[in-house]
Protein backbone atom coordinates (compact mmCIF):
# COMPACT_ATOMS: atom_id res chain seq x y z
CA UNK A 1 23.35 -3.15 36.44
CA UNK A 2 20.58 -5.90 35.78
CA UNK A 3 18.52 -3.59 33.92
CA UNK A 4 21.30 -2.39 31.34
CA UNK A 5 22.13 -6.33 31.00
CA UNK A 6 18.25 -6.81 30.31
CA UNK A 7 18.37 -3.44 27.73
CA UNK A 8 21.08 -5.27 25.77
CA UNK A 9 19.33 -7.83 25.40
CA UNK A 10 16.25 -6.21 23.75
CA UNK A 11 18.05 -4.36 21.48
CA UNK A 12 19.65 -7.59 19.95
CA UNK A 13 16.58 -9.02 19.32
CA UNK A 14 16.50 -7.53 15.47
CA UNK A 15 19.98 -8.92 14.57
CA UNK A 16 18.87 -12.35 16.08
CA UNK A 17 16.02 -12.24 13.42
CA UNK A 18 18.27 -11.40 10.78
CA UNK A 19 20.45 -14.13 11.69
CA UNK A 20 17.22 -16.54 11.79
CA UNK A 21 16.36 -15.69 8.17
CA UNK A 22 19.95 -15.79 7.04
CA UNK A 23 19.98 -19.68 8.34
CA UNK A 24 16.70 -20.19 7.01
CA UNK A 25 17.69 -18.82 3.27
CA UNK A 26 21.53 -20.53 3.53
CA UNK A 27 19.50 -24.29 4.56
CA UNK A 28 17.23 -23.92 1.23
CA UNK A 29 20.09 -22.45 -1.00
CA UNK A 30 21.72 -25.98 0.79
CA UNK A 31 19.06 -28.35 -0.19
CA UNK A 32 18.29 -26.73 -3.45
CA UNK A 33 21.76 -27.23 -4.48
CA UNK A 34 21.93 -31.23 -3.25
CA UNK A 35 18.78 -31.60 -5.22
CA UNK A 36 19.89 -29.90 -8.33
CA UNK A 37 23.36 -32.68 -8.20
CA UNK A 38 21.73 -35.51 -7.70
CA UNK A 39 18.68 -34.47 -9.87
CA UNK A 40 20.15 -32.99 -12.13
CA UNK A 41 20.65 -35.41 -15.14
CA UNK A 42 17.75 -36.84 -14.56
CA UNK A 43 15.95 -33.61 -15.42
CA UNK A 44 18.12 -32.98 -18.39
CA UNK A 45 17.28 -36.32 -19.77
CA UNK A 46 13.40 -35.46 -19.67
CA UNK A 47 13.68 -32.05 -20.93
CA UNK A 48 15.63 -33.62 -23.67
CA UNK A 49 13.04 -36.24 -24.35
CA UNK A 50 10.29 -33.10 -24.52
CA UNK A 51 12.09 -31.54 -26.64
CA UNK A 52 12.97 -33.51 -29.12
CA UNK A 53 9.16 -34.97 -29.26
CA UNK A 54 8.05 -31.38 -29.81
């Protein structure tokens, strides 16, 4: 009994990975997005600027 319990374990180690990255990905799509709205306008202004110097 304790060794299929341990078995399951192992073989759930791959989707726990998965599941790692997912967070990982999701928490910079997250602070890519907060940057983007508060950033946002600022950037547009100094793009602007560039562009209408060039």
């Amino acid at each position: 009994m304790l060794t299929a319990l341990i078995a399951l374990f192992n073989r759930d180690e791959e989707g726990q990975g998965l599941a790692e990255y997912a967070l990982i990905l999701a928490l910079i799509a997250i602070v890519a997005i907060v940057a983007l709205l508060f950033l946002g306008t600022a950037i547009s202004t100094i793009l602007s600027t560039i562009g209408a110097q060039i």
